[in-house]
C-alpha atoms as a PDB file:
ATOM      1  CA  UNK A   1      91.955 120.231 117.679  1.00  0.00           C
ATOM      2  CA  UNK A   2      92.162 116.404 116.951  1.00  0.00           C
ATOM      3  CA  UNK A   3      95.685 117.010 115.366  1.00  0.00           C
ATOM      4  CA  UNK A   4      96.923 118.518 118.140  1.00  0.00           C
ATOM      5  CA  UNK A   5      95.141 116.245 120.795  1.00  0.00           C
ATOM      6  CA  UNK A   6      96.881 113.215 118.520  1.00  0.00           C
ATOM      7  CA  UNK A   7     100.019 114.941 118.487  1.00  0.00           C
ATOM      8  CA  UNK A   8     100.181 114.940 122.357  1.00  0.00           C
ATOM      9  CA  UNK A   9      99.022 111.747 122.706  1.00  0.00           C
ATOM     10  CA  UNK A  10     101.882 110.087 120.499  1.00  0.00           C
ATOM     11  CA  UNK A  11     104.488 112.685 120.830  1.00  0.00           C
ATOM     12  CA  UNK A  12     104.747 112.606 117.215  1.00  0.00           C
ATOM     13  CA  UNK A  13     103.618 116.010 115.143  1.00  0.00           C
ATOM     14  CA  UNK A  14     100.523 115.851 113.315  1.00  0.00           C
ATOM     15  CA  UNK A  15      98.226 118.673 111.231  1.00  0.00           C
ATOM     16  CA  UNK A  16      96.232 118.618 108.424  1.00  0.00           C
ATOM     17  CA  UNK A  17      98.188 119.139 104.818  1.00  0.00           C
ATOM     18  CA  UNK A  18      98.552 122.422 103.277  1.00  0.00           C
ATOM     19  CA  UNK A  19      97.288 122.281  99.902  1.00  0.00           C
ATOM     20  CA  UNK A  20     100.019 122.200  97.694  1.00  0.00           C
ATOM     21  CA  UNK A  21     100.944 118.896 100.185  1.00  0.00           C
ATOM     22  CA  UNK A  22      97.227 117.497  99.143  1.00  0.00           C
ATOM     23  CA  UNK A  23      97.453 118.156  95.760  1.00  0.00           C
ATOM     24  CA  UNK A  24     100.917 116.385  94.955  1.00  0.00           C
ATOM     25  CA  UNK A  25      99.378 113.273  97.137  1.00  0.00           C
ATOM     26  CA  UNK A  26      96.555 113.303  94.776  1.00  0.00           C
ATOM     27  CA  UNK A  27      98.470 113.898  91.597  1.00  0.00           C
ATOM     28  CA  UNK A  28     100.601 111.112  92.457  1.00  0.00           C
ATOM     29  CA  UNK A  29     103.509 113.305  92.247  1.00  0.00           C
ATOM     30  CA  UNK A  30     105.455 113.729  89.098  1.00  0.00           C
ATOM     31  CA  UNK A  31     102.536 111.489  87.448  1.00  0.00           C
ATOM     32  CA  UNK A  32     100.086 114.644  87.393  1.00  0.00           C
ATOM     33  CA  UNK A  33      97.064 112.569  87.249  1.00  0.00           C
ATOM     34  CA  UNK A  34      93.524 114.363  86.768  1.00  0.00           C
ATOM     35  CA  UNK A  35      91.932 112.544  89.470  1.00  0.00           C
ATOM     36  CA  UNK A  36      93.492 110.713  92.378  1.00  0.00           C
ATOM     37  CA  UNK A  37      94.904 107.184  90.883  1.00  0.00           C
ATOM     38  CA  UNK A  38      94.077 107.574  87.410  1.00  0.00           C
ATOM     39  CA  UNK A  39      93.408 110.409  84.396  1.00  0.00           C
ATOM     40  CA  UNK A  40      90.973 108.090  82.783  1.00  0.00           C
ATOM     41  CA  UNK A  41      87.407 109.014  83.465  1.00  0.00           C
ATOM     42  CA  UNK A  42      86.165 105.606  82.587  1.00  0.00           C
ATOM     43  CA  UNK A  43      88.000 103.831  85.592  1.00  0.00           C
ATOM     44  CA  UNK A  44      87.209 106.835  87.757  1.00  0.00           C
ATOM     45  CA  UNK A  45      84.481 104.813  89.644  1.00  0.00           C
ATOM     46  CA  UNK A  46      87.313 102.031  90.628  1.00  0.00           C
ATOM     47  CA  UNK A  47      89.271 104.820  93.085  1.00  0.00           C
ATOM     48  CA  UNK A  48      86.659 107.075  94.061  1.00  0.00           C
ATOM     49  CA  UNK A  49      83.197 107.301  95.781  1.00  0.00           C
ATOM     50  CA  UNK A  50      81.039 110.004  94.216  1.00  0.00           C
ATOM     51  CA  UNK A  51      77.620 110.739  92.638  1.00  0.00           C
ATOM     52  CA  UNK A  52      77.585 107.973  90.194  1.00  0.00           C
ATOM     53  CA  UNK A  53      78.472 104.973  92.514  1.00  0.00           C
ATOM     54  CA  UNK A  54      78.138 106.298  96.315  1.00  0.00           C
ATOM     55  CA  UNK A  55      74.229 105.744  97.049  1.00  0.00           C
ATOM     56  CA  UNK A  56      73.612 109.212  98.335  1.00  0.00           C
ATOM     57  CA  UNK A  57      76.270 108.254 101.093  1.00  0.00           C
ATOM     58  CA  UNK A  58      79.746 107.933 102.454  1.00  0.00           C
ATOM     59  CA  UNK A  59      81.790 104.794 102.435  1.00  0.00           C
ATOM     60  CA  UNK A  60      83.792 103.076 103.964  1.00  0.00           C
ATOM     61  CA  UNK A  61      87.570 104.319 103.799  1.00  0.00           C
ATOM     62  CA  UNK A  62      89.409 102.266 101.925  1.00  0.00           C
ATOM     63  CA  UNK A  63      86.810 100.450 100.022  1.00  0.00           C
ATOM     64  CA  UNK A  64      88.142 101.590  96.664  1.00  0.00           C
ATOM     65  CA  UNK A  65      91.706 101.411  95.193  1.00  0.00           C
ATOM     66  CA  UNK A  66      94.827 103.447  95.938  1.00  0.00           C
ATOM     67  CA  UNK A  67      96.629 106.147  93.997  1.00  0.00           C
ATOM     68  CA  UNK A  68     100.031 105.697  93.045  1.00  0.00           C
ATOM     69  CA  UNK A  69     101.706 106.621  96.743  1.00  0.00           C
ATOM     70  CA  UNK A  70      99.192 103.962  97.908  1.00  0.00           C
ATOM     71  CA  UNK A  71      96.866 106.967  99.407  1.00  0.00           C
ATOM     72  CA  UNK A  72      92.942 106.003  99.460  1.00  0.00           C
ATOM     73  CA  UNK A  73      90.110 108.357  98.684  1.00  0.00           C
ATOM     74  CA  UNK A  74      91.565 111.437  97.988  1.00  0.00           C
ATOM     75  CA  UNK A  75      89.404 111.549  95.374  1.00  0.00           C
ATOM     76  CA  UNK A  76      85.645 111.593  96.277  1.00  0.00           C
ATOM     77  CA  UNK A  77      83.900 109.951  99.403  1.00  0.00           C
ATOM     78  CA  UNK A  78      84.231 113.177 101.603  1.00  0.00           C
ATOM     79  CA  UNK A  79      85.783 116.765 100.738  1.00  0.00           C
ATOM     80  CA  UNK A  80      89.087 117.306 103.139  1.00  0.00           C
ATOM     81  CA  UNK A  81      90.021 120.379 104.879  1.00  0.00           C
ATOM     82  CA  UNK A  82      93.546 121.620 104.135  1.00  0.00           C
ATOM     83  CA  UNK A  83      95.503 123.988 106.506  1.00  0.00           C
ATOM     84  CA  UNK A  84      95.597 126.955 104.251  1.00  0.00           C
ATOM     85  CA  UNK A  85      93.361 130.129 104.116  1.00  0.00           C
ATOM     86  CA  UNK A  86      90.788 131.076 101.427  1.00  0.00           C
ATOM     87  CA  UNK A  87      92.237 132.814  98.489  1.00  0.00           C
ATOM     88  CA  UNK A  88      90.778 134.031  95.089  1.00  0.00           C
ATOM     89  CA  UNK A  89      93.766 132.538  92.779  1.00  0.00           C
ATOM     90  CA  UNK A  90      97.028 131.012  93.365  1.00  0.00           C
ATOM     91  CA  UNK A  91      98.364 134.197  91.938  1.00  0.00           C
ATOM     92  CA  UNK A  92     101.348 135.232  94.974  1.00  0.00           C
ATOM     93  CA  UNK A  93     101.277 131.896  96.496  1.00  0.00           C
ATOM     94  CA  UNK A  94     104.068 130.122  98.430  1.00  0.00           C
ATOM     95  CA  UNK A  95     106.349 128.101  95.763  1.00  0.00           C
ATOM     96  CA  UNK A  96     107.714 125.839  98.640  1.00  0.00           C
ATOM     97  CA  UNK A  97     105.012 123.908  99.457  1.00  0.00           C
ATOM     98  CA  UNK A  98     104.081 125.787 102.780  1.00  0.00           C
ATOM     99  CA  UNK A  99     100.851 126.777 103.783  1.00  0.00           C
ATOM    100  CA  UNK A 100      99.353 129.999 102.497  1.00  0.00           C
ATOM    101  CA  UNK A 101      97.924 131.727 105.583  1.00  0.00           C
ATOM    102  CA  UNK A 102      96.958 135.353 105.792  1.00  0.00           C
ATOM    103  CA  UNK A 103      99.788 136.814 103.183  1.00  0.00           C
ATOM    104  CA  UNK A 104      98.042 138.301 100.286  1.00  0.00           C
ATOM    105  CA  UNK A 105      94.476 138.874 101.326  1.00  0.00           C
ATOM    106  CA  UNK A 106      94.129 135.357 102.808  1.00  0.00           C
ATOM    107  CA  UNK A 107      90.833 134.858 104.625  1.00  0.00           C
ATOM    108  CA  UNK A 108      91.137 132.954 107.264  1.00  0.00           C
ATOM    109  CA  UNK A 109      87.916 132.354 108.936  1.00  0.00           C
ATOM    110  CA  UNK A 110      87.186 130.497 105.119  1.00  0.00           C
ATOM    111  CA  UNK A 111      89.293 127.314 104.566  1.00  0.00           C
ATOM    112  CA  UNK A 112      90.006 125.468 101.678  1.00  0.00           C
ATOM    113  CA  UNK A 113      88.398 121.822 101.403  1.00  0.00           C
ATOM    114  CA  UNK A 114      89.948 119.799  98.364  1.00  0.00           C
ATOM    115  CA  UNK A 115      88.797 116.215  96.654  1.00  0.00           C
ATOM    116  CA  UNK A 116      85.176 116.351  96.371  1.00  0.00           C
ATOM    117  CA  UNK A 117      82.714 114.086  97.869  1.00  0.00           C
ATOM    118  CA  UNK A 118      80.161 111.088  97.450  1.00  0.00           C
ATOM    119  CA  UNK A 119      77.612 113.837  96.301  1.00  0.00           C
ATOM    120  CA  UNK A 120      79.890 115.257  93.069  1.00  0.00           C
ATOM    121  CA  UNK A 121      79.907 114.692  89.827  1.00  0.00           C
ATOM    122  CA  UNK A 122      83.850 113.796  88.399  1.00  0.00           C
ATOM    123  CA  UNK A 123      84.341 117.553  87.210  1.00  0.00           C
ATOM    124  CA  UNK A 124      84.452 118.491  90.838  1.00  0.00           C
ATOM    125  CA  UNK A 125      86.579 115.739  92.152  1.00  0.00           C
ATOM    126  CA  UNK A 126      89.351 117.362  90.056  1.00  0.00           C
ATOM    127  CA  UNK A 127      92.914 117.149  91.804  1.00  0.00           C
ATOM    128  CA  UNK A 128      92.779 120.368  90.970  1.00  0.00           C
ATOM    129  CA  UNK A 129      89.803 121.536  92.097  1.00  0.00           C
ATOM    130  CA  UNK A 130      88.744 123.550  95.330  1.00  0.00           C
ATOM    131  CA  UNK A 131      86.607 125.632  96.979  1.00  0.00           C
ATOM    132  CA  UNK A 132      85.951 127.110 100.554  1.00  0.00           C
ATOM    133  CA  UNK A 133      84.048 126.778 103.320  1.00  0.00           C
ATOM    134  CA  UNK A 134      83.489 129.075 106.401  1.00  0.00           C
ATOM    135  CA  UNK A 135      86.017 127.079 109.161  1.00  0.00           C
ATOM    136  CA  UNK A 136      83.197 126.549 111.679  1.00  0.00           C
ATOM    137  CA  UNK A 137      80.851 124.694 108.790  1.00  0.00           C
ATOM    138  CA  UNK A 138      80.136 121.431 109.444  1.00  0.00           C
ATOM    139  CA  UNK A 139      78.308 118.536 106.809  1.00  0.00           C
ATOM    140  CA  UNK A 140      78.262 114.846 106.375  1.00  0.00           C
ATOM    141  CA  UNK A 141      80.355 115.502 102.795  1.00  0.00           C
ATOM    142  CA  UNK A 142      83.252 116.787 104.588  1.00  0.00           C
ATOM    143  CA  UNK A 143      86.281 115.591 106.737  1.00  0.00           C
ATOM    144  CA  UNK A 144      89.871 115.560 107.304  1.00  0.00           C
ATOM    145  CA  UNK A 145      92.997 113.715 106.374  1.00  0.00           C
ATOM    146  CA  UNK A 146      95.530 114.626 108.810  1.00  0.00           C
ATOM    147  CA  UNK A 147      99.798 114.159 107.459  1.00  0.00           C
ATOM    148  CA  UNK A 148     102.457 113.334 110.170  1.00  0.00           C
ATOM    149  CA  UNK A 149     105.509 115.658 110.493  1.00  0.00           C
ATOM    150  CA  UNK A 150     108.619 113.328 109.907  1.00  0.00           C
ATOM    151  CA  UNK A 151     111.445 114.510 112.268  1.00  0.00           C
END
């Protein structure tokens, strides 16, 4: 709803990012790192807010450094809902970056949240690592990035 609402205020197209989308932000691209900005658990605490630095709370966005596309807290701080459906394994999913809605058994009233929070330890704030929530769950350890459409 805030996506759209933005997207009619500006006239420019936002939404939230599908997850393929997410999870080349958070890679850095080509770059493949484990977590966002770095691959190096030892300098993990230096780009992310998460159970071993976050004080049993959210931060401030921004407060910590930026990955390699100069994107902040994809890793940690709060989990971030991506636009596609719940789905057991990536086996059948789209190759082309687009989201992956219903196709294939998708559930859709369960959405994908990527990134992990301030209350995870670093195994969860994996690039690669997901799970799903129902899409009308709410909590204080998850929010929403949203990506602008360029025309």
């Amino acid at each position: 709803a805030y996506a759209e609402w933005l997207s009619k205020e500006t006239g420019n197209h936002y939404r939230l990012p599908t997850e393929s989308e997410w999870e080349y932000a958070a890679r850095s691209g080509a770059k493949q790192e484990v977590w966002a900005g770095t691959s190096e658990e030892s300098t993990l605490g230096e780009y992310a807010v998460f159970q071993n630095n976050s004080g049993n709370r959210t931060a401030e966005v921004g407060t910590k450094q930026a990955n390699g596309f100069g994107l902040n807290d994809l890793t940690g701080n709060v989990w971030e809902w991506v636009e596609d459906c719940a789905h057991g394994t990536y086996e059948q999913a789209p190759t082309d970056g687009a989201a992956w809605m219903e196709a294939n058994g998708g559930e859709c009233g369960q959405r994908v949240v990527r990134g992990g929070s301030w209350d995870i330890s670093p195994v969860g704030l994996r690039a690669s690592f997901r799970i799903r929530y129902s899409s009308a769950y709410r909590s204080n350890f998850i929010g929403f990035r949203l990506v602008q459409d360029i025309p």
